[in-house]
N, C-alpha and C. Protein backbone atom coordinates (compact mmCIF):
# COMPACT_ATOMS: atom_id res chain seq x y z
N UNK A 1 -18.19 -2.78 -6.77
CA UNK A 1 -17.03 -2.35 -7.51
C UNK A 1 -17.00 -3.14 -8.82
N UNK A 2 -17.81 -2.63 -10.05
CA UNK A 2 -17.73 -3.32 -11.18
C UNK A 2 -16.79 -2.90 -12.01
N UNK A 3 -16.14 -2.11 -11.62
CA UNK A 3 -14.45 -1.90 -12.08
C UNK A 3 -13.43 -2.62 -11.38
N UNK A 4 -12.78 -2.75 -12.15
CA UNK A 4 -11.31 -3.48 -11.26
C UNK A 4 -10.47 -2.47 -11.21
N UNK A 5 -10.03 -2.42 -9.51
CA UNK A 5 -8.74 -1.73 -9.01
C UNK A 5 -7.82 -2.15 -9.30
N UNK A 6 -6.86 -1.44 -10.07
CA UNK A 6 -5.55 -2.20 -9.61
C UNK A 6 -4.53 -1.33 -9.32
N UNK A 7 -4.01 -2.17 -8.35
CA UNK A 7 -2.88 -1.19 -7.35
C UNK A 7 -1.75 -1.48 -7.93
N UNK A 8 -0.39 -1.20 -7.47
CA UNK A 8 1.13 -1.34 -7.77
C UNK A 8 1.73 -0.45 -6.54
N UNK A 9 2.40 -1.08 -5.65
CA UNK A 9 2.99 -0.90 -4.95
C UNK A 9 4.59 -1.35 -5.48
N UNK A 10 5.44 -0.04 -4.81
CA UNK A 10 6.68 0.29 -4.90
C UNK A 10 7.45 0.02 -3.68
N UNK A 11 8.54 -0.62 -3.93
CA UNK A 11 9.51 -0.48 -2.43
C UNK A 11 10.38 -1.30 -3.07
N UNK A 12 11.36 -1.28 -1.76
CA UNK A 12 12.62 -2.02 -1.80
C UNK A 12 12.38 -3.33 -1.05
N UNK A 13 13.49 -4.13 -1.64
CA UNK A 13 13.20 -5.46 -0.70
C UNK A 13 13.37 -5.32 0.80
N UNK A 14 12.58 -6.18 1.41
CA UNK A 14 12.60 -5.79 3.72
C UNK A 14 11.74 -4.92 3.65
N UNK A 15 10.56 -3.96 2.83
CA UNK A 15 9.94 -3.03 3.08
C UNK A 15 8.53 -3.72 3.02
N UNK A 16 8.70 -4.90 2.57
CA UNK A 16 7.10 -5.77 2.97
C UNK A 16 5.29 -5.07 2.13
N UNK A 17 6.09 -4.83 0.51
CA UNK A 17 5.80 -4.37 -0.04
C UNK A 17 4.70 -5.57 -0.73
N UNK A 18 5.58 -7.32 -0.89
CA UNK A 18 4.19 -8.18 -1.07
C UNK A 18 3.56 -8.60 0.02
N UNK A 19 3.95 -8.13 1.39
CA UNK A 19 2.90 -8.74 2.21
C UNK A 19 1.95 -7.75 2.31
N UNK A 20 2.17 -6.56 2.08
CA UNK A 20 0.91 -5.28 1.98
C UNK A 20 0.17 -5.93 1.13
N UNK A 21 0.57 -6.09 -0.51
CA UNK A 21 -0.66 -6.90 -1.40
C UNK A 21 -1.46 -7.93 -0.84
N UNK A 22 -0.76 -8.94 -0.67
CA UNK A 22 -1.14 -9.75 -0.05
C UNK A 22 -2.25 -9.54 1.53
N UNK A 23 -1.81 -8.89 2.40
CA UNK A 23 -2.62 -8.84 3.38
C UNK A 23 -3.58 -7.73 2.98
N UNK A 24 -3.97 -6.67 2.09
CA UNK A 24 -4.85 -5.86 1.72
C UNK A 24 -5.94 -7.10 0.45
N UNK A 25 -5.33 -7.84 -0.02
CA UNK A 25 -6.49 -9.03 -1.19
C UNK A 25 -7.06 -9.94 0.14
N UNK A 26 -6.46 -10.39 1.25
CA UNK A 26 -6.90 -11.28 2.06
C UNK A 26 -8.24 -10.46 2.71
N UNK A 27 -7.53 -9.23 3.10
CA UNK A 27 -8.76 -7.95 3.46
C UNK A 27 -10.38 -8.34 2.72
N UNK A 28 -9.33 -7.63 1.45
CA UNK A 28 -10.64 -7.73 -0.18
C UNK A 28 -11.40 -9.03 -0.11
N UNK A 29 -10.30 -9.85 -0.05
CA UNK A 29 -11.64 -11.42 -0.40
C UNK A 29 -12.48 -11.60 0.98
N UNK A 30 -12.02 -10.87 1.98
CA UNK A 30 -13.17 -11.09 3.55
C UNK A 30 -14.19 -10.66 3.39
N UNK A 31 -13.77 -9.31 2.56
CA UNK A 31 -15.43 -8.70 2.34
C UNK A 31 -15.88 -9.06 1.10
N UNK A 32 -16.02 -10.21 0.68
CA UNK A 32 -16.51 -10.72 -0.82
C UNK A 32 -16.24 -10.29 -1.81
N UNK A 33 -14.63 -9.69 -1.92
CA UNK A 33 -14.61 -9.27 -3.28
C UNK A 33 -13.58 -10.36 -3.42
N UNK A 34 -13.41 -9.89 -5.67
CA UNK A 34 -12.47 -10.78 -6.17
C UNK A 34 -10.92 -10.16 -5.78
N UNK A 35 -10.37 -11.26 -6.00
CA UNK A 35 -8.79 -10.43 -5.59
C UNK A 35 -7.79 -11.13 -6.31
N UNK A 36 -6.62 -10.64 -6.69
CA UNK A 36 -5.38 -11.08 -6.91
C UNK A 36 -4.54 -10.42 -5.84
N UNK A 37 -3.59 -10.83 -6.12
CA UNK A 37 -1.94 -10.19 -5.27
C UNK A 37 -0.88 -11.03 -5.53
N UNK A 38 -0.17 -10.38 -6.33
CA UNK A 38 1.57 -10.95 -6.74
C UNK A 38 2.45 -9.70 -6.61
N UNK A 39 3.83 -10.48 -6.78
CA UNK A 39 4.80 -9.39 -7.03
C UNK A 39 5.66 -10.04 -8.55
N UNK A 40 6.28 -8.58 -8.60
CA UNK A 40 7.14 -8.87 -9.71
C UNK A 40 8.48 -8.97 -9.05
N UNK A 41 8.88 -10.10 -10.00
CA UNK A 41 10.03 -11.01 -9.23
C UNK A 41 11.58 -10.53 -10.40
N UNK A 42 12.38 -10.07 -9.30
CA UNK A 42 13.87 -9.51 -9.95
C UNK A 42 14.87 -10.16 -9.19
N UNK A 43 15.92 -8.94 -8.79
CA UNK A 43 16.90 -9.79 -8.38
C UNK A 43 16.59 -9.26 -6.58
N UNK A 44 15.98 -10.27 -5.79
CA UNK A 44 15.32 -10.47 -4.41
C UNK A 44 16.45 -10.69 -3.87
N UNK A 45 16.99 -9.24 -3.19
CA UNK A 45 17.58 -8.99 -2.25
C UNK A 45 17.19 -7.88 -1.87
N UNK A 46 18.01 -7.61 -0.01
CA UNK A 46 17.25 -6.56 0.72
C UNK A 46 18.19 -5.21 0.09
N UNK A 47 16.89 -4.31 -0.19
CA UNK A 47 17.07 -3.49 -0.88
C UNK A 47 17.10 -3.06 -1.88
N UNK A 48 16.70 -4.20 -2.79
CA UNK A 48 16.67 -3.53 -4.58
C UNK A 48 15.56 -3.27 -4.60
N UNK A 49 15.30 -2.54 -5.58
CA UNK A 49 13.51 -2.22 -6.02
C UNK A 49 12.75 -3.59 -6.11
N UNK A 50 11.60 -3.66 -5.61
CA UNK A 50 10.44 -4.37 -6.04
C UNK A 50 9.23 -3.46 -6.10
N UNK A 51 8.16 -4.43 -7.17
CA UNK A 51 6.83 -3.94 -6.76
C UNK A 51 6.09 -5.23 -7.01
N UNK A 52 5.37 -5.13 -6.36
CA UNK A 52 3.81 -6.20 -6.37
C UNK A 52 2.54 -5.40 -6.44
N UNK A 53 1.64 -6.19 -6.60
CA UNK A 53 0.44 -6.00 -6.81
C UNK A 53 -0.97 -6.42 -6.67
N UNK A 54 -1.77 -5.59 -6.68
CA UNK A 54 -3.03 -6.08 -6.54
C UNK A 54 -4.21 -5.57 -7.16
N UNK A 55 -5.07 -7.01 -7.58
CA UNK A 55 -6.45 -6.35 -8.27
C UNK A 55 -7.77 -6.61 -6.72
N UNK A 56 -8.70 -5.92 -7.52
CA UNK A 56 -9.66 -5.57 -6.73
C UNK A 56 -11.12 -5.71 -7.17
N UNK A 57 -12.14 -6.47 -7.23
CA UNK A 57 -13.62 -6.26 -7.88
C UNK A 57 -14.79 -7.20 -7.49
N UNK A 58 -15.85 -6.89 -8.11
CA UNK A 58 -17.02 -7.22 -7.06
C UNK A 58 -17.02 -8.33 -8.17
N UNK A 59 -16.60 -8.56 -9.48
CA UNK A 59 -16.88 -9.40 -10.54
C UNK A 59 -15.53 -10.43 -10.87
N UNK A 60 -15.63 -11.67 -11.38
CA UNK A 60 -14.61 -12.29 -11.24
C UNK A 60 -13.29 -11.36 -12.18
N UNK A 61 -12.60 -11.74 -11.97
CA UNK A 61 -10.65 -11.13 -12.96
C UNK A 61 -10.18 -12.05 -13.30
N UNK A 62 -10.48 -11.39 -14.88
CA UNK A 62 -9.73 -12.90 -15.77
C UNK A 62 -8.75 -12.13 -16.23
N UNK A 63 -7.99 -11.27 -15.48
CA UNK A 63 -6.60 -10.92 -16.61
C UNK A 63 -5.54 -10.92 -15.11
N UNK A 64 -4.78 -11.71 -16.36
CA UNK A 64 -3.18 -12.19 -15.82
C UNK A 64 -2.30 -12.01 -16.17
N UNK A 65 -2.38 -10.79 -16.08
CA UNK A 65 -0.89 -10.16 -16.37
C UNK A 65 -0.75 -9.15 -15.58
N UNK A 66 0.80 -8.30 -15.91
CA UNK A 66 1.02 -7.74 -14.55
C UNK A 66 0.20 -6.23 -15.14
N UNK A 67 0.27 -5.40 -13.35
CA UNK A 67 -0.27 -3.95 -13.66
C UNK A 67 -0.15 -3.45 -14.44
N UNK A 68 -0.60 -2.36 -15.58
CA UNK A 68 0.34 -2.00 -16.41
C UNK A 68 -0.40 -0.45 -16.17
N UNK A 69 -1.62 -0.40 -15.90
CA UNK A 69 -2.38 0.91 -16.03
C UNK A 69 -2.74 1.14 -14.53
N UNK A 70 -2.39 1.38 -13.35
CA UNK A 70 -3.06 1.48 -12.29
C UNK A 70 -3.72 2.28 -11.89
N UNK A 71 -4.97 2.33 -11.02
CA UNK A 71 -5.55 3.41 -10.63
C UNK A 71 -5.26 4.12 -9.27
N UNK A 72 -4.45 3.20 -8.38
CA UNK A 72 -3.27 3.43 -7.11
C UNK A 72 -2.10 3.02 -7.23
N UNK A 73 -0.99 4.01 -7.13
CA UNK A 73 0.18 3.71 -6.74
C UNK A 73 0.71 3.62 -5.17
N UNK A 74 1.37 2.50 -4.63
CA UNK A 74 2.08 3.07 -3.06
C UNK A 74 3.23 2.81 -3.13
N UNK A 75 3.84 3.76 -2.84
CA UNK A 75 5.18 4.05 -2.85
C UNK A 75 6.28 3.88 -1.56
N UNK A 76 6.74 2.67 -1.28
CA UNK A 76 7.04 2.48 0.44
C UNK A 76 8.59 3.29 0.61
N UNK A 77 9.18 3.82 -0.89
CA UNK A 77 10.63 4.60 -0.38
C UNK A 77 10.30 5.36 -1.15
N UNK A 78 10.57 6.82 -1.00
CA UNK A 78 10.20 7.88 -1.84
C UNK A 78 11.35 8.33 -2.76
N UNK A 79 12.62 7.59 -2.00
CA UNK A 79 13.45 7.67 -3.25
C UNK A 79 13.27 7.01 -4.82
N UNK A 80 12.49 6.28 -4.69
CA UNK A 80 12.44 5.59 -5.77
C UNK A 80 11.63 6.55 -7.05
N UNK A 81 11.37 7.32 -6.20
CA UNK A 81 10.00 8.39 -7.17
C UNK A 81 11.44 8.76 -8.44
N UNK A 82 12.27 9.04 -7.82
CA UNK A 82 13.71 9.44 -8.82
C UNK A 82 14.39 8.37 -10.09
N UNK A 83 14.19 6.96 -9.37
CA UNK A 83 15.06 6.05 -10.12
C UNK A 83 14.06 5.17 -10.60
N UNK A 84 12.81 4.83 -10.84
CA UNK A 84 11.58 4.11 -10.93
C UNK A 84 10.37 4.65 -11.65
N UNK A 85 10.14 4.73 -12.43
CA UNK A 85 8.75 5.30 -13.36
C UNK A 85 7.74 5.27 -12.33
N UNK A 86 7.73 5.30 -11.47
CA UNK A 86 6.53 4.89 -10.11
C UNK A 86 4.56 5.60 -10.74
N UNK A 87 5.01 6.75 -11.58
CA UNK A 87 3.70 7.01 -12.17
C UNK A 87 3.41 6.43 -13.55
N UNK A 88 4.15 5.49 -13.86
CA UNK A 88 4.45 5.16 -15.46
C UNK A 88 2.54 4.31 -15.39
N UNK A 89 1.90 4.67 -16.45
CA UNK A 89 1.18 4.26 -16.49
C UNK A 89 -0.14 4.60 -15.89
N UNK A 90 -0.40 5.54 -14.35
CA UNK A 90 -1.37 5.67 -14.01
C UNK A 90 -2.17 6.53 -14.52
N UNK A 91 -3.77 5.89 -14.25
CA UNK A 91 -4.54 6.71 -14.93
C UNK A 91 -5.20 8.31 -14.48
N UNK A 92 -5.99 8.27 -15.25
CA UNK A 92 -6.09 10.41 -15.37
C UNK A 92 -6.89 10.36 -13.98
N UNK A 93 -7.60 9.57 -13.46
CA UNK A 93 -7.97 9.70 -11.94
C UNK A 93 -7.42 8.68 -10.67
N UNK A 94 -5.98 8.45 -11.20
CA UNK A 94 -5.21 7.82 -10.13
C UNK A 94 -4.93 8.27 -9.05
N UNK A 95 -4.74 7.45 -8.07
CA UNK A 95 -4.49 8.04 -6.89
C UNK A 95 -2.30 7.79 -6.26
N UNK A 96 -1.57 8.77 -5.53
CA UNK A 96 -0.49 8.25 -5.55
C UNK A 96 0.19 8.42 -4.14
N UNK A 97 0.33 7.51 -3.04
CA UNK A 97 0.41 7.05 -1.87
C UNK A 97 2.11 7.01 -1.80
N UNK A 98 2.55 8.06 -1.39
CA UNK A 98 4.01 7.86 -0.36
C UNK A 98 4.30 8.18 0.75
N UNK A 99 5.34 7.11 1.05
CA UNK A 99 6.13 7.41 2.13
C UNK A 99 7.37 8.36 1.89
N UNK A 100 6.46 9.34 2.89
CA UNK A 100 7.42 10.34 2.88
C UNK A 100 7.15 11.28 4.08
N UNK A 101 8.30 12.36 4.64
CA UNK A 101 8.25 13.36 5.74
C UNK A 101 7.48 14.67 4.90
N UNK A 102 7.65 14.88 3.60
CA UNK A 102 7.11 15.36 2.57
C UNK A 102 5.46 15.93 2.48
N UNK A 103 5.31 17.14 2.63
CA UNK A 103 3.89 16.80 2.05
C UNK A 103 3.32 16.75 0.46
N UNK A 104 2.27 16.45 0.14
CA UNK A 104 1.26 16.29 -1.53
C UNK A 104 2.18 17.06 -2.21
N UNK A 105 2.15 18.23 -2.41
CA UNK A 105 2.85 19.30 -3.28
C UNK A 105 4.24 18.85 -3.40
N UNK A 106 4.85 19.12 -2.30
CA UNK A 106 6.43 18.16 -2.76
C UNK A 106 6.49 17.18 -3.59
N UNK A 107 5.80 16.31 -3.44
CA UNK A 107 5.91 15.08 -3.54
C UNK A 107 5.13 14.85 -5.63
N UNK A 108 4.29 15.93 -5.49
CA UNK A 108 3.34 15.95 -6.87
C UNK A 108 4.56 16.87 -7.77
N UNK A 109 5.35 17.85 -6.80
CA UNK A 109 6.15 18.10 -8.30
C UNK A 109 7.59 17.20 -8.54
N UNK A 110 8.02 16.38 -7.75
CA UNK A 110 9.09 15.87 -7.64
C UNK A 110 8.54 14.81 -8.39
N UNK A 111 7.56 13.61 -8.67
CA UNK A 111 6.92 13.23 -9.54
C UNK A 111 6.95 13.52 -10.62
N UNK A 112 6.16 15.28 -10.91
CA UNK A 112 5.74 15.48 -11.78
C UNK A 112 4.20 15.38 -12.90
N UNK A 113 3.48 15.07 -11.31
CA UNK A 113 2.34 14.51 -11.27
C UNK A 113 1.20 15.80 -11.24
N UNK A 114 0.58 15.76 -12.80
CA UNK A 114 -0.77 16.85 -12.96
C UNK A 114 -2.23 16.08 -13.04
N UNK A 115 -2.97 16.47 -12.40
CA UNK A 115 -4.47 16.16 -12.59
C UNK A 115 -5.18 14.89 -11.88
N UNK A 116 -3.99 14.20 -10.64
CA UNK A 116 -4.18 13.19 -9.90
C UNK A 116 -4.00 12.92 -8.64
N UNK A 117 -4.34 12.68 -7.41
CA UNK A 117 -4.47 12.57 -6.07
C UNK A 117 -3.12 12.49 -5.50
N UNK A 118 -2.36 13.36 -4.65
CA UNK A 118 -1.20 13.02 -4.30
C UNK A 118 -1.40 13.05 -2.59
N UNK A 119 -1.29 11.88 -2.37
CA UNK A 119 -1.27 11.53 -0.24
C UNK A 119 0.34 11.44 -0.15
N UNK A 120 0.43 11.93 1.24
CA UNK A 120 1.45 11.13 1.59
C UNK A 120 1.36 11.35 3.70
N UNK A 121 2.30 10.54 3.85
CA UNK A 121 2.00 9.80 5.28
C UNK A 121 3.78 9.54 5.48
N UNK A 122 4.02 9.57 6.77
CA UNK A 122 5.58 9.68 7.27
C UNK A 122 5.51 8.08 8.24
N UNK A 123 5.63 7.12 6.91
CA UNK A 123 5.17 5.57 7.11
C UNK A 123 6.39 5.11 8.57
N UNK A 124 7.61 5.59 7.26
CA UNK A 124 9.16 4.99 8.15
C UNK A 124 8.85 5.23 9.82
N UNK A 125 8.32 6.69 9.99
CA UNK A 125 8.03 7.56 11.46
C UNK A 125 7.25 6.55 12.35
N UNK A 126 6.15 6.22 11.86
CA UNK A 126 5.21 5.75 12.40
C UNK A 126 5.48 4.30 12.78
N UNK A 127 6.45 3.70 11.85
CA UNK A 127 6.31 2.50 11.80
C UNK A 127 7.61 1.99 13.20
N UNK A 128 8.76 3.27 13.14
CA UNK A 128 9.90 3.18 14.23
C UNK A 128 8.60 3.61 15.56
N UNK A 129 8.00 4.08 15.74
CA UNK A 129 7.07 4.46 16.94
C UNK A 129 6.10 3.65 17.34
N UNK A 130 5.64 2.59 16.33
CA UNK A 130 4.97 1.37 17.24
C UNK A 130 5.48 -0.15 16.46
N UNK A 131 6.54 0.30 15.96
CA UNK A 131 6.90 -1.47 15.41
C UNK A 131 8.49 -1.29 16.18
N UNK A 132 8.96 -0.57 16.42
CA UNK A 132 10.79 -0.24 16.62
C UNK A 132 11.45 -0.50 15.74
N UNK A 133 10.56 -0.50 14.38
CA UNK A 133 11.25 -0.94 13.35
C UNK A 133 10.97 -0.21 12.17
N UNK A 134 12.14 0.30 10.93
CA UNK A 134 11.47 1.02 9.70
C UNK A 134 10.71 0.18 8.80
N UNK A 135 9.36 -0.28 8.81
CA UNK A 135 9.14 -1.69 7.90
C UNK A 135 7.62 -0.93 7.71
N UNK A 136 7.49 0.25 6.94
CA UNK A 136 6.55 0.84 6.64
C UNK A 136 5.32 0.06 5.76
N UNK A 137 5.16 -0.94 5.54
CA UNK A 137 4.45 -1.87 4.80
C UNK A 137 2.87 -1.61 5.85
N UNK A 138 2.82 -2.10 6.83
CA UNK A 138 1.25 -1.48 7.67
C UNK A 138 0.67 -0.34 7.58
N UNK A 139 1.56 0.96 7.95
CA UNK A 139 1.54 2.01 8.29
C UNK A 139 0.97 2.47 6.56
N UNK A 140 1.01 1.92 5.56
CA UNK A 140 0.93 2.38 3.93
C UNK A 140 -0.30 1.95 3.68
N UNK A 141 -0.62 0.84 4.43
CA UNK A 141 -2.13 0.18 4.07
C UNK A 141 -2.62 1.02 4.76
N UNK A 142 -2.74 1.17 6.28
CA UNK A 142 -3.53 2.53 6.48
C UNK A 142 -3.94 3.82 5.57
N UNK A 143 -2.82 4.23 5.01
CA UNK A 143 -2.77 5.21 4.27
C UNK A 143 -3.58 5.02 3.08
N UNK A 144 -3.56 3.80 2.44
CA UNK A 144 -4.11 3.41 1.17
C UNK A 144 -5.53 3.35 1.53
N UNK A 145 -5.73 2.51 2.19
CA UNK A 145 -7.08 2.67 3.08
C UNK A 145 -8.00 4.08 2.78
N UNK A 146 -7.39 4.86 3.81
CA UNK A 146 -8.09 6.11 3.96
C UNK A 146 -8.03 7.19 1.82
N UNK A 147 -6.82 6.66 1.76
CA UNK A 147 -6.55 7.82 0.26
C UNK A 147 -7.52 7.18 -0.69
N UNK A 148 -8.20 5.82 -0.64
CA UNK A 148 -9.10 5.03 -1.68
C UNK A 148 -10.05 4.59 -1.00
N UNK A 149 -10.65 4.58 -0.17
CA UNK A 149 -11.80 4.27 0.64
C UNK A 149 -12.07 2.73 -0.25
N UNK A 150 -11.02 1.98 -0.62
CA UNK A 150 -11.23 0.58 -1.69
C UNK A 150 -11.97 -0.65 -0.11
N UNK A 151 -11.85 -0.38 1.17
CA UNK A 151 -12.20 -1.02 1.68
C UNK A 151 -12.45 -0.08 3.01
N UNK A 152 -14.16 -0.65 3.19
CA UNK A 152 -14.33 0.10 4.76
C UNK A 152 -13.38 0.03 6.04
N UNK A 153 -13.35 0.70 6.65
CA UNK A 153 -12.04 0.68 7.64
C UNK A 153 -12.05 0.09 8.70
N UNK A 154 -13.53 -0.34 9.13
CA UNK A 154 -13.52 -1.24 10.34
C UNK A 154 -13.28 -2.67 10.03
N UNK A 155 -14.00 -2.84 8.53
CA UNK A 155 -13.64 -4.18 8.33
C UNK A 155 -12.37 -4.75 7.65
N UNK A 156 -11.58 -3.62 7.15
CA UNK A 156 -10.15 -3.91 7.20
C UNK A 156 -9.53 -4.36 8.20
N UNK A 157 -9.77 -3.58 9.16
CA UNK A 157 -8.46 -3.79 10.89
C UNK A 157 -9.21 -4.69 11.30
N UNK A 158 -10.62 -5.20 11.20
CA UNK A 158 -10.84 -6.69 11.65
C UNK A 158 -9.96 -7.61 11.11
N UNK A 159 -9.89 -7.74 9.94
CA UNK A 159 -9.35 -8.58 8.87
C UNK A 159 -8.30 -8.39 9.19
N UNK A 160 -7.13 -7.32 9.30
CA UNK A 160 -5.88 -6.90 9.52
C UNK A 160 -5.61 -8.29 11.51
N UNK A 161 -6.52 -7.43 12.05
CA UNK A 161 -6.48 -8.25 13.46
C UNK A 161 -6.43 -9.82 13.56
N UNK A 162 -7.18 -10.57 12.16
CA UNK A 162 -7.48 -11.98 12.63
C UNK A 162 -6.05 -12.50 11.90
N UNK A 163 -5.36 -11.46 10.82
CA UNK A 163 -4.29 -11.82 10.04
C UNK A 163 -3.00 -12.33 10.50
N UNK A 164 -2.90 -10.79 11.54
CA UNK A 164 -2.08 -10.77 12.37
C UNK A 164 -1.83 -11.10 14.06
N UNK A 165 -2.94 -11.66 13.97
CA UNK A 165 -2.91 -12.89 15.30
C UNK A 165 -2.50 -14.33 14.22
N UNK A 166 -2.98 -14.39 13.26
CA UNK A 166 -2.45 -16.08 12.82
C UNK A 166 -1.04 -16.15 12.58
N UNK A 167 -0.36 -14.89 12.01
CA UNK A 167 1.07 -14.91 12.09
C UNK A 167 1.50 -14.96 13.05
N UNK A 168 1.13 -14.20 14.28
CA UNK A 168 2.35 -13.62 15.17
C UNK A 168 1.03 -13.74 16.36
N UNK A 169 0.77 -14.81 16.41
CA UNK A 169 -0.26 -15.09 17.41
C UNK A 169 0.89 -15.20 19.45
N UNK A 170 1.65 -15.66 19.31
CA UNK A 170 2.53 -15.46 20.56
C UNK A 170 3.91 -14.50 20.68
N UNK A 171 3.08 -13.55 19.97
CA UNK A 171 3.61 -12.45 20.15
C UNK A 171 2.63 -11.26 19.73
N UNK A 172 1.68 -10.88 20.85
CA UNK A 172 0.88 -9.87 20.74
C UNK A 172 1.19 -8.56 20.90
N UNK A 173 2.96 -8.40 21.02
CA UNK A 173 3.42 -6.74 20.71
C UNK A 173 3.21 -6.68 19.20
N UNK A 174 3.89 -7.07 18.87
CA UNK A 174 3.42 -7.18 17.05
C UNK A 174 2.09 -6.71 16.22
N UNK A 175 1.02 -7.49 16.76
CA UNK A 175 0.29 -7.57 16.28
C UNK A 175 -0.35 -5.94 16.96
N UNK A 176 -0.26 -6.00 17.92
CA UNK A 176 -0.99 -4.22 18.64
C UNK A 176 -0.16 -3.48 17.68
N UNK A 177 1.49 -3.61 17.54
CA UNK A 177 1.80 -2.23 17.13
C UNK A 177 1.39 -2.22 15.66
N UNK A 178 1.42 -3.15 14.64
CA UNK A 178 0.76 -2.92 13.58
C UNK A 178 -0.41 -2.74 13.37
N UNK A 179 -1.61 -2.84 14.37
CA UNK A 179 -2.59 -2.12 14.04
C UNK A 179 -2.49 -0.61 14.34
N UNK A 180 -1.49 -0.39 15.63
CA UNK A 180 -1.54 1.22 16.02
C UNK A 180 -1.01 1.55 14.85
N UNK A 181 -0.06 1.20 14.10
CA UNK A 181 0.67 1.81 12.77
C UNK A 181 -0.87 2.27 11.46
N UNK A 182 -1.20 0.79 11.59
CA UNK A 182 -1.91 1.56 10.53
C UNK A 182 -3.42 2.52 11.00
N UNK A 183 -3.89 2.50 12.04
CA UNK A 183 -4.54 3.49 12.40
C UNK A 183 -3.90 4.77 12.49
N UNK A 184 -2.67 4.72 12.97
CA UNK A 184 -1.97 6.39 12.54
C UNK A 184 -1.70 6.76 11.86
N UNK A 185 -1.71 6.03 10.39
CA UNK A 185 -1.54 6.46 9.56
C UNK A 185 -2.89 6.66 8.39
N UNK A 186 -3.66 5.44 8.88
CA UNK A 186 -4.97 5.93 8.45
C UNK A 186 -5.73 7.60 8.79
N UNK A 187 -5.13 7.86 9.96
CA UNK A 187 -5.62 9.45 10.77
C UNK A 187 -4.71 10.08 10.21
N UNK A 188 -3.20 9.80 9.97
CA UNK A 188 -2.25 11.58 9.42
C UNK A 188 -1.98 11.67 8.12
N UNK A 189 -2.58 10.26 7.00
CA UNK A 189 -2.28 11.04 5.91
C UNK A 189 -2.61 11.76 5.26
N UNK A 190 -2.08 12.90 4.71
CA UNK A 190 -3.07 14.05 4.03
C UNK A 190 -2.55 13.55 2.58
N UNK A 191 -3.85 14.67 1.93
CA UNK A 191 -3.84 14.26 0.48
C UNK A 191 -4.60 15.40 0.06
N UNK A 192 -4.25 15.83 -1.24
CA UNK A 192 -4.52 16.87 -2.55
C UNK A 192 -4.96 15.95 -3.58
């Protein structure tokens, strides 16, 4: 990858929008690539908009500054597609990842999105069916996963597995249901 990816993920605060960056660069640097992952920092409470981010490349990244042009967007509330520039900036072969019950077409004209990849995946669904909780942040990396093939998939959910045993190592419901999350969502998201 002698291009650099760079992602921008969308959500609200509690939607675990920098631990997706974050645990998708920990992914990236397992398999020897370069990585960043930050967020942009506002007013951090549950529920206002955030986004964070991440770069991606086989060559070192000397730029430090935030996203401004991305080639993936993920979108963890689809309301935000309304109140949030969420495509501001992406490029003419971007790709654009939401959570939503929604399929591509909905979702590409409610956007407003011509000439670029539109997935989407029913994160919240998936994520109440093996987390008991709406915290769609796993269930999106799956999705991102499969909509950018930016990392092979076995050696993601390895990486995902050794992550989430060091967090939540005595508590192995956790860690099963977030891999079932993002394998189901790696399998149902469709994309145009």
């Amino acid at each position: 990858m002698d291009k650099i990816l760079e992602i921008r993920w969308h959500g609200r605060g509690g939607q675990g929008a920098k631990t997706a960056a974050n645990l998708l660069a920990e992914a990236a640097s397992e398999a020897g690539e370069y990585i960043q992952a930050f967020p942009e920092y506002g007013p951090e409470r549950m529920g206002a908009p955030v986004a964070s981010f991440n770069r991606i490349a086989s060559v070192p990244i000397r730029i430090h500054s935030a996203v401004s042009a991305p080639s993936v967007v993920a979108v963890l509330d689809a309301s935000l597609v309304r109140s949030v520039g969420v495509a501001d900036g992406l490029t003419e072969d971007g790709v654009v990842v939401v959570n939503t019950d929604k399929g591509p077409a909905a979702m590409r004209e409610l956007i407003g999105l011509e000439g670029r990849s539109v997935f989407t995946v029913d994160a919240d669904r998936i994520a109440m069916e093996t987390l008991g909780r709406p915290i769609p942040n796993t269930p999106m990396l799956g999705a991102v996963i499969r909509a950018t093939g930016v990392l092979e998939y076995d050696l993601f959910i390895e990486s995902m597995e050794k992550q989430l045993e060091k967090k939540f190592g005595s508590r192995p419901e956790i860690v099963e249901g977030n891999l079932k999350a993002i394998e189901r969502a790696y399998k149902e998201v469709q994309g145009e």
